[in-house]
N, C-alpha and C. Protein backbone atom coordinates (compact mmCIF):
# COMPACT_ATOMS: atom_id res chain seq x y z
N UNK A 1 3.73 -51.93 -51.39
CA UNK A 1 2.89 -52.25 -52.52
C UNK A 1 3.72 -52.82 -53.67
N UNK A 2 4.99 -52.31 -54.11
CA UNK A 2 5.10 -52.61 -54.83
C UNK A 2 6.48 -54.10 -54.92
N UNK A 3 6.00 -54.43 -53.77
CA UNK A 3 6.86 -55.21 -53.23
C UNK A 3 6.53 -56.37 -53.80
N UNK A 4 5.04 -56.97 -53.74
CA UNK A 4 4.33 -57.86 -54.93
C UNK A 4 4.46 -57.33 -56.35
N UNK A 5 4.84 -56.73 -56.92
CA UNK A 5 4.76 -56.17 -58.10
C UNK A 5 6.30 -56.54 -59.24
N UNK A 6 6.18 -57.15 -60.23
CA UNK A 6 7.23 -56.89 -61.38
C UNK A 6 7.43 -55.71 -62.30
N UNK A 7 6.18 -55.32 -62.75
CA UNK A 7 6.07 -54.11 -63.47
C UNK A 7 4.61 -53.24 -63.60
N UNK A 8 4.71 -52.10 -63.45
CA UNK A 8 3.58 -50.88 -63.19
C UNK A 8 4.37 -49.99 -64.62
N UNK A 9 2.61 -49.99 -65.35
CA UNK A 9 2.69 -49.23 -66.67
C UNK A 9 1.56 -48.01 -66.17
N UNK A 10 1.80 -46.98 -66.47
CA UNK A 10 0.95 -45.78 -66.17
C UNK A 10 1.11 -45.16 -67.03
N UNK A 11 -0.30 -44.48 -67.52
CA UNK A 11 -0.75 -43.98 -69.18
C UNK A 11 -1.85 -42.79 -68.87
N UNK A 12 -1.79 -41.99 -68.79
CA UNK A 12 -2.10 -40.69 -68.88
C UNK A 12 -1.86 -39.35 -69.54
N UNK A 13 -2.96 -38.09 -69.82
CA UNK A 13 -2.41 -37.31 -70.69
C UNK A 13 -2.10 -36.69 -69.53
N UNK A 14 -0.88 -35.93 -68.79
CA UNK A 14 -1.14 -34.64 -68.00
C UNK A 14 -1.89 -33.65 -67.57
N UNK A 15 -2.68 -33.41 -69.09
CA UNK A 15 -3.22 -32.16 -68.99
C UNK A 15 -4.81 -32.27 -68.91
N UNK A 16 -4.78 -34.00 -68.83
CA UNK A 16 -6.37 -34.37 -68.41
C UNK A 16 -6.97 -34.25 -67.03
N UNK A 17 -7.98 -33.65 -66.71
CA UNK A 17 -8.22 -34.08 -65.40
C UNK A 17 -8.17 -35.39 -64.71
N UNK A 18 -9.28 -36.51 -65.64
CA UNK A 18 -9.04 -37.61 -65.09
C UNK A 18 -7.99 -38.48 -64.72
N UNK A 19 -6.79 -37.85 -64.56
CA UNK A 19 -5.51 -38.40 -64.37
C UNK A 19 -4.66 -37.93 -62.59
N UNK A 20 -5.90 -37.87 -62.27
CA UNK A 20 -5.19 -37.53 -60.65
C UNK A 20 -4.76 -38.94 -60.05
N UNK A 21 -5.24 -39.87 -60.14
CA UNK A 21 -5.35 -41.73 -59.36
C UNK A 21 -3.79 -41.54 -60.20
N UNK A 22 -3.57 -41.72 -61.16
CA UNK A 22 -2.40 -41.73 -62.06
C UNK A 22 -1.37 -40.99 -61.15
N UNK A 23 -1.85 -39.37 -61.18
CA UNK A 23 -0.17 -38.84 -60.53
C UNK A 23 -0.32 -39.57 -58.89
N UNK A 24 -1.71 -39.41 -58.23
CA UNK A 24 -1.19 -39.48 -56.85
C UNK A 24 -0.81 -41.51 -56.97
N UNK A 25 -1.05 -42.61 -57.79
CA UNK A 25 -0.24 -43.33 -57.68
C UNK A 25 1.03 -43.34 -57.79
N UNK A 26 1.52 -42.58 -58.78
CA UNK A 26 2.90 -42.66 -59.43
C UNK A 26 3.49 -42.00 -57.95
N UNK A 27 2.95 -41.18 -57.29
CA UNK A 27 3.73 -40.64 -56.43
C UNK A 27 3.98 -41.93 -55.42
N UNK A 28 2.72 -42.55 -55.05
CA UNK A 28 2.97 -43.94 -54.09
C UNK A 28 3.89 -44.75 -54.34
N UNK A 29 4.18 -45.04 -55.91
CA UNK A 29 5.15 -45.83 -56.60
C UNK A 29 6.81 -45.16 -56.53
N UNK A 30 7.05 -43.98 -56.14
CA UNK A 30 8.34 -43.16 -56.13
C UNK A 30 8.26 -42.67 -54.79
N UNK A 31 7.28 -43.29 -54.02
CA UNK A 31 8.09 -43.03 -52.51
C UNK A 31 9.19 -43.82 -51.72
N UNK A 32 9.98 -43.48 -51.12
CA UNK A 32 11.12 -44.23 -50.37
C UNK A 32 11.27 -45.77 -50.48
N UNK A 33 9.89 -46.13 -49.32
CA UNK A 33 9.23 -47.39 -48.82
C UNK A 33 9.00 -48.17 -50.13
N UNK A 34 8.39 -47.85 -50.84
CA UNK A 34 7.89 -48.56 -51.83
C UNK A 34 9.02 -48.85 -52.62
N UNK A 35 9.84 -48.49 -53.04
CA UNK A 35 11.53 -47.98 -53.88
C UNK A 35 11.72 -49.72 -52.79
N UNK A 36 12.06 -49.11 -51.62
CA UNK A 36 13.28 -49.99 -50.79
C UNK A 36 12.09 -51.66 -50.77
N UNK A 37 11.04 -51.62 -50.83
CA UNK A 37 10.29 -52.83 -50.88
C UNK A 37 10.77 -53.73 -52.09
N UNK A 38 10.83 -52.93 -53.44
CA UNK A 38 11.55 -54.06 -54.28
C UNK A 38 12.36 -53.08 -55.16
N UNK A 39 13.16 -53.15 -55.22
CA UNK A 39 13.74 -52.27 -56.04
C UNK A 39 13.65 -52.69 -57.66
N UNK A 40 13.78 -53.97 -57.84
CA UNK A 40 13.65 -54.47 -58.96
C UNK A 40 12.72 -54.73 -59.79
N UNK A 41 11.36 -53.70 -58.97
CA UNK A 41 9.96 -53.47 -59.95
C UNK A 41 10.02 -52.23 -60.92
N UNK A 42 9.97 -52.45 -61.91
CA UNK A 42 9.67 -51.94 -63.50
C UNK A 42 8.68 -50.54 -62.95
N UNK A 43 8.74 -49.16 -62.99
CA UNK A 43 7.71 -48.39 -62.83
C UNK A 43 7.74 -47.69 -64.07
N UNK A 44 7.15 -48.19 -65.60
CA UNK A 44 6.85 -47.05 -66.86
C UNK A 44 5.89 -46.15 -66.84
N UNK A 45 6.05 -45.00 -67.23
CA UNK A 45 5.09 -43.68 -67.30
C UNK A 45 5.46 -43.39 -68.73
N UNK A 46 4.11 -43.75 -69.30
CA UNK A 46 3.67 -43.35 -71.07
C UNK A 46 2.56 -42.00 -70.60
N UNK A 47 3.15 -41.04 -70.71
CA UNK A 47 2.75 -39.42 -70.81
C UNK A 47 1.91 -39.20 -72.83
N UNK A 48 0.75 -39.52 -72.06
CA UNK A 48 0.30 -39.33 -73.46
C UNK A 48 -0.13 -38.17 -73.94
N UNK A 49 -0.78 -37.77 -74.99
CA UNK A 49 -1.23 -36.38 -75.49
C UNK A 49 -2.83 -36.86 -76.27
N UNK A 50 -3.17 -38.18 -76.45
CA UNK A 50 -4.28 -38.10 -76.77
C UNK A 50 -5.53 -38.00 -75.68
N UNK A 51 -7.14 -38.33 -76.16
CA UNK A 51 -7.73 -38.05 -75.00
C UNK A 51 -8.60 -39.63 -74.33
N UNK A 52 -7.30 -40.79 -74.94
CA UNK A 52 -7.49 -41.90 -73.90
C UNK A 52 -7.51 -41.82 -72.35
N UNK A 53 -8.59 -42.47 -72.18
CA UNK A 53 -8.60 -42.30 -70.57
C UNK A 53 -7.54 -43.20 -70.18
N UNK A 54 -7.33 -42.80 -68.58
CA UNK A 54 -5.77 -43.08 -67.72
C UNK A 54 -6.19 -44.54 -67.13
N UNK A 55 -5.18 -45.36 -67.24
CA UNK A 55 -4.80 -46.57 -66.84
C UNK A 55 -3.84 -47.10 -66.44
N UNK A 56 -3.87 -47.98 -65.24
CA UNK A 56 -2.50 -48.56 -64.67
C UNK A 56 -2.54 -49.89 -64.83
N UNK A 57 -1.69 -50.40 -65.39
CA UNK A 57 -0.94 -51.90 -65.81
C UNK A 57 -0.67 -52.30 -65.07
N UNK A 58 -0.77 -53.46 -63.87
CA UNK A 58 0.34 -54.06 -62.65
C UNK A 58 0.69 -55.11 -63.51
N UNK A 59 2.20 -55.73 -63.32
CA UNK A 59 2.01 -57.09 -63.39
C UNK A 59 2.45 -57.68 -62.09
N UNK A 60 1.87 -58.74 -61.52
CA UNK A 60 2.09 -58.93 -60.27
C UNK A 60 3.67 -60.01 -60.41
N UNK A 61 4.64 -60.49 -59.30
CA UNK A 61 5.40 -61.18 -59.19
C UNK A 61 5.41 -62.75 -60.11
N UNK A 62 4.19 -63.23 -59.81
CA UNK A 62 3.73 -64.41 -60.31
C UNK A 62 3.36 -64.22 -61.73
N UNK A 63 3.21 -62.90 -62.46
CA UNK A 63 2.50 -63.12 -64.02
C UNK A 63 1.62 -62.40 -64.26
N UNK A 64 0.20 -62.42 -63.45
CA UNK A 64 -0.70 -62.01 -63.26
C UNK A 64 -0.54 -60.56 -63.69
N UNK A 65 -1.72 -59.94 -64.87
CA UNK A 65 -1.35 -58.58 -65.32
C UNK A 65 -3.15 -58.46 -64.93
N UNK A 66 -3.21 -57.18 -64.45
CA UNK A 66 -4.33 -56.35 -64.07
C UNK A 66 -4.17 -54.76 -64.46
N UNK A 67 -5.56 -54.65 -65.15
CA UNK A 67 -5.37 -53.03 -65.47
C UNK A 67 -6.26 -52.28 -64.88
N UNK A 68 -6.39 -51.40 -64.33
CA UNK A 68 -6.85 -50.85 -63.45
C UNK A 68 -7.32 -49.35 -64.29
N UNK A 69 -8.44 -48.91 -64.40
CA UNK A 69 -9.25 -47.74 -64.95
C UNK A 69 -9.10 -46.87 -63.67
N UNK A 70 -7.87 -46.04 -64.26
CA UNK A 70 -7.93 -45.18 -63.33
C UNK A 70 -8.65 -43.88 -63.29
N UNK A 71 -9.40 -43.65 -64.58
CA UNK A 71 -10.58 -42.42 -64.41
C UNK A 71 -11.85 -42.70 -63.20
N UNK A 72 -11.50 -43.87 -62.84
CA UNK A 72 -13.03 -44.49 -62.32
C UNK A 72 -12.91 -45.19 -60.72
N UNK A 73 -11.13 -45.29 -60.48
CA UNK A 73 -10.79 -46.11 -59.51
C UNK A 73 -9.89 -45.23 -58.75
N UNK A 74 -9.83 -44.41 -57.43
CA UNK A 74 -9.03 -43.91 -56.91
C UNK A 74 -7.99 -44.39 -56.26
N UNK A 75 -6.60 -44.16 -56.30
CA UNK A 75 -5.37 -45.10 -56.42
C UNK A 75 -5.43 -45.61 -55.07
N UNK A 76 -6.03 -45.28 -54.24
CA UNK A 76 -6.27 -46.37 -52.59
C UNK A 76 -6.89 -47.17 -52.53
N UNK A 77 -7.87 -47.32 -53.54
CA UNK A 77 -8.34 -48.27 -54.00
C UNK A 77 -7.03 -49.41 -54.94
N UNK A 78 -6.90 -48.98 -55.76
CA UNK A 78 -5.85 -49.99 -56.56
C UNK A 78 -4.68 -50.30 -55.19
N UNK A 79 -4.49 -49.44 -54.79
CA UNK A 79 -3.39 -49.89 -53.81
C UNK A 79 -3.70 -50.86 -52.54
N UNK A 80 -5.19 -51.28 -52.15
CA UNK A 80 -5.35 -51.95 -51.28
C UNK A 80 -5.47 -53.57 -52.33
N UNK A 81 -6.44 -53.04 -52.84
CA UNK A 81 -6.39 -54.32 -54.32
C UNK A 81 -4.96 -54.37 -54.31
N UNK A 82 -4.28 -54.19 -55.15
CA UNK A 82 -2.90 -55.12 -54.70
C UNK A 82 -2.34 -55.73 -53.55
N UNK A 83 -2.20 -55.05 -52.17
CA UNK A 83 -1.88 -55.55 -51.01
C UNK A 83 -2.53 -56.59 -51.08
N UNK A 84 -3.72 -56.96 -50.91
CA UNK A 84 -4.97 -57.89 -50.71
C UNK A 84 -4.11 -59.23 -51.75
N UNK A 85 -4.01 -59.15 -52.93
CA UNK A 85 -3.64 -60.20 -53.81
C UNK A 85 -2.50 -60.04 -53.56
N UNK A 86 -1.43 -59.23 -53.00
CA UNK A 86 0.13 -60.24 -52.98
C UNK A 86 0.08 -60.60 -51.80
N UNK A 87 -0.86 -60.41 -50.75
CA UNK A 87 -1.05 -61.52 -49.11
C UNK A 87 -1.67 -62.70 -49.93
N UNK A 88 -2.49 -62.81 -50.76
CA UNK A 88 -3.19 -64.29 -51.07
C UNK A 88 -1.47 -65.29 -51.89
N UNK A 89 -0.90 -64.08 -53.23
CA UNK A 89 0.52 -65.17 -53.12
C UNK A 89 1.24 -65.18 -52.30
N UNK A 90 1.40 -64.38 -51.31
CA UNK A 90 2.77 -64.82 -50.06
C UNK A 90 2.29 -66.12 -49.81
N UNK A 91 0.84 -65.88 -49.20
CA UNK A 91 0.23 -66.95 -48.32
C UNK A 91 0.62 -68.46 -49.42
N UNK A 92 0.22 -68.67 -50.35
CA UNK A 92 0.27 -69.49 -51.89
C UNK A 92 1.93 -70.06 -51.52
N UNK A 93 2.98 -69.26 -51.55
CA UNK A 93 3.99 -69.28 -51.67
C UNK A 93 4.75 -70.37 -50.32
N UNK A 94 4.12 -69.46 -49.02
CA UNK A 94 4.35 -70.12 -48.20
C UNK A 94 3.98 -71.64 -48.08
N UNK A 95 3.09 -71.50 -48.45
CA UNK A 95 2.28 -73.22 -48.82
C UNK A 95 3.20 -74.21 -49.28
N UNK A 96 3.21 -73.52 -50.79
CA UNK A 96 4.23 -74.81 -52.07
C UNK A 96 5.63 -74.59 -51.34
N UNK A 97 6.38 -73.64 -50.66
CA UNK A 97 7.29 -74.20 -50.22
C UNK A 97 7.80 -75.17 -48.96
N UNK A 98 6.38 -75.02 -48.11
CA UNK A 98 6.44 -76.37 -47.16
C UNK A 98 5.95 -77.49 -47.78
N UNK A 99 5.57 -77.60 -49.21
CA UNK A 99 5.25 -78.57 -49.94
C UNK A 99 4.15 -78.94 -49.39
N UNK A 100 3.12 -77.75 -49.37
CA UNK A 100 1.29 -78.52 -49.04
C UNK A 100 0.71 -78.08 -50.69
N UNK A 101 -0.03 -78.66 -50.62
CA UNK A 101 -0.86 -78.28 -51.82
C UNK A 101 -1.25 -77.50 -51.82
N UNK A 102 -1.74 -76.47 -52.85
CA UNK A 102 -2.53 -75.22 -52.70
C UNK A 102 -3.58 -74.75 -53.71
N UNK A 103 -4.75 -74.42 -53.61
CA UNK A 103 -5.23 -73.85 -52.53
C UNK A 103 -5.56 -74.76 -51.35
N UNK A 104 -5.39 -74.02 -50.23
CA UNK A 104 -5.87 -75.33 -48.67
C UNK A 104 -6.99 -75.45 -49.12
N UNK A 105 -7.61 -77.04 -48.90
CA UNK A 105 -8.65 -77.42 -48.54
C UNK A 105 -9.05 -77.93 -47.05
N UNK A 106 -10.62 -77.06 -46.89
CA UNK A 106 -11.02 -76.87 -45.46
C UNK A 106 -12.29 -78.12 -45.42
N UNK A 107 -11.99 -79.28 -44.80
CA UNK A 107 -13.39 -79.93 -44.65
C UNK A 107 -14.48 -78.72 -44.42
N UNK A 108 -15.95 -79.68 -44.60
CA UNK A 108 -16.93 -78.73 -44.13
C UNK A 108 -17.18 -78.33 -43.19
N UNK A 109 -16.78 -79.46 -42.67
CA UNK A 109 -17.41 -80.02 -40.95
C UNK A 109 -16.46 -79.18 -40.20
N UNK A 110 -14.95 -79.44 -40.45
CA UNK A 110 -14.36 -77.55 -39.80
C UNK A 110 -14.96 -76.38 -39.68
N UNK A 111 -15.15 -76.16 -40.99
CA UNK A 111 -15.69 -74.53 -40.79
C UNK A 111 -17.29 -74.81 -40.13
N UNK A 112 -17.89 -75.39 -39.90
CA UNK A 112 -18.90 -75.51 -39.31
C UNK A 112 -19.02 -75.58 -37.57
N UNK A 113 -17.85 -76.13 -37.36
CA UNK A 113 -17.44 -75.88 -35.82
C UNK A 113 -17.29 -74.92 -35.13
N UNK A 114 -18.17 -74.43 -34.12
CA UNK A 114 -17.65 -72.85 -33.57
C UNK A 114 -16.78 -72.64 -32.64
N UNK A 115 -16.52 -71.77 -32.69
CA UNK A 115 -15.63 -70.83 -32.27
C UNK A 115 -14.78 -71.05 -30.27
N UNK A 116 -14.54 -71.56 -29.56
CA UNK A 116 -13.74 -70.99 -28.77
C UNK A 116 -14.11 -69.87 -27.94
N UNK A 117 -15.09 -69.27 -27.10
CA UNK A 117 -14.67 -67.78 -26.87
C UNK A 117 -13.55 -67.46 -25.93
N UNK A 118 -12.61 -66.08 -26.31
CA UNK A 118 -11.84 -65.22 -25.35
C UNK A 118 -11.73 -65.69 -24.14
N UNK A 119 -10.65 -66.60 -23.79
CA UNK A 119 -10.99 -66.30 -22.01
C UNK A 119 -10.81 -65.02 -20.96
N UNK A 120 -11.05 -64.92 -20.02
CA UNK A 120 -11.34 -64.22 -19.21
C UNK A 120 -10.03 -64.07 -18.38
């Protein structure tokens, strides 16, 4: 996950309930895998004391900053949401560096063509 990622801001009071997506992300964010995926992603934890609800900051590789309501969003959720958008920039990436344009454009008349089935 955090392999697409530059920097993850996480803002929670501790002693709030609504701050579970918060710890059990932060824990996703300080596991091994995730560590050895980029090491050079930013993980801040602002431990607050007021009774703002909990939120996570991504900024993705490319710029892209998304905040994520974590009273409302359970962190497998945020964590597939990210996977999902750093496959759309790998994919992006892979593109501009074989020097195609991007986004692909699909005639119509392609996607209108069916399918091939499985052989036997």
């Amino acid at each position: 996950m955090l392999k697409f990622l530059s920097k993850v801001r996480i803002e929670f009071n501790a002693l709030d309930p609504r701050a579970a997506s918060c710890m059990e992300f932060l824990a996703q964010c300080h596991a091994r895998n995730a560590k050895e995926s980029n090491p050079s992603c930013q993980v801040q934890v602002n431990r607050r004391t007021d009774d703002s609800p909990p939120k996570i900051t991504v900024t993705f590789v490319n710029g892209v900053e998304e905040t994520f309501d974590a009273n409302l969003t359970p962190a497998q959720d945020m964590r597939n949401s990210i996977l999902e958008k750093g496959q759309y920039i790998e994919a992006e990436q892979m593109f501009r560096e074989a020097g195609e344009k991007w986004p692909v454009d699909i005639p119509e008349e392609e996607l209108r063509q069916p399918c091939g089935g499985a052989k036997k």
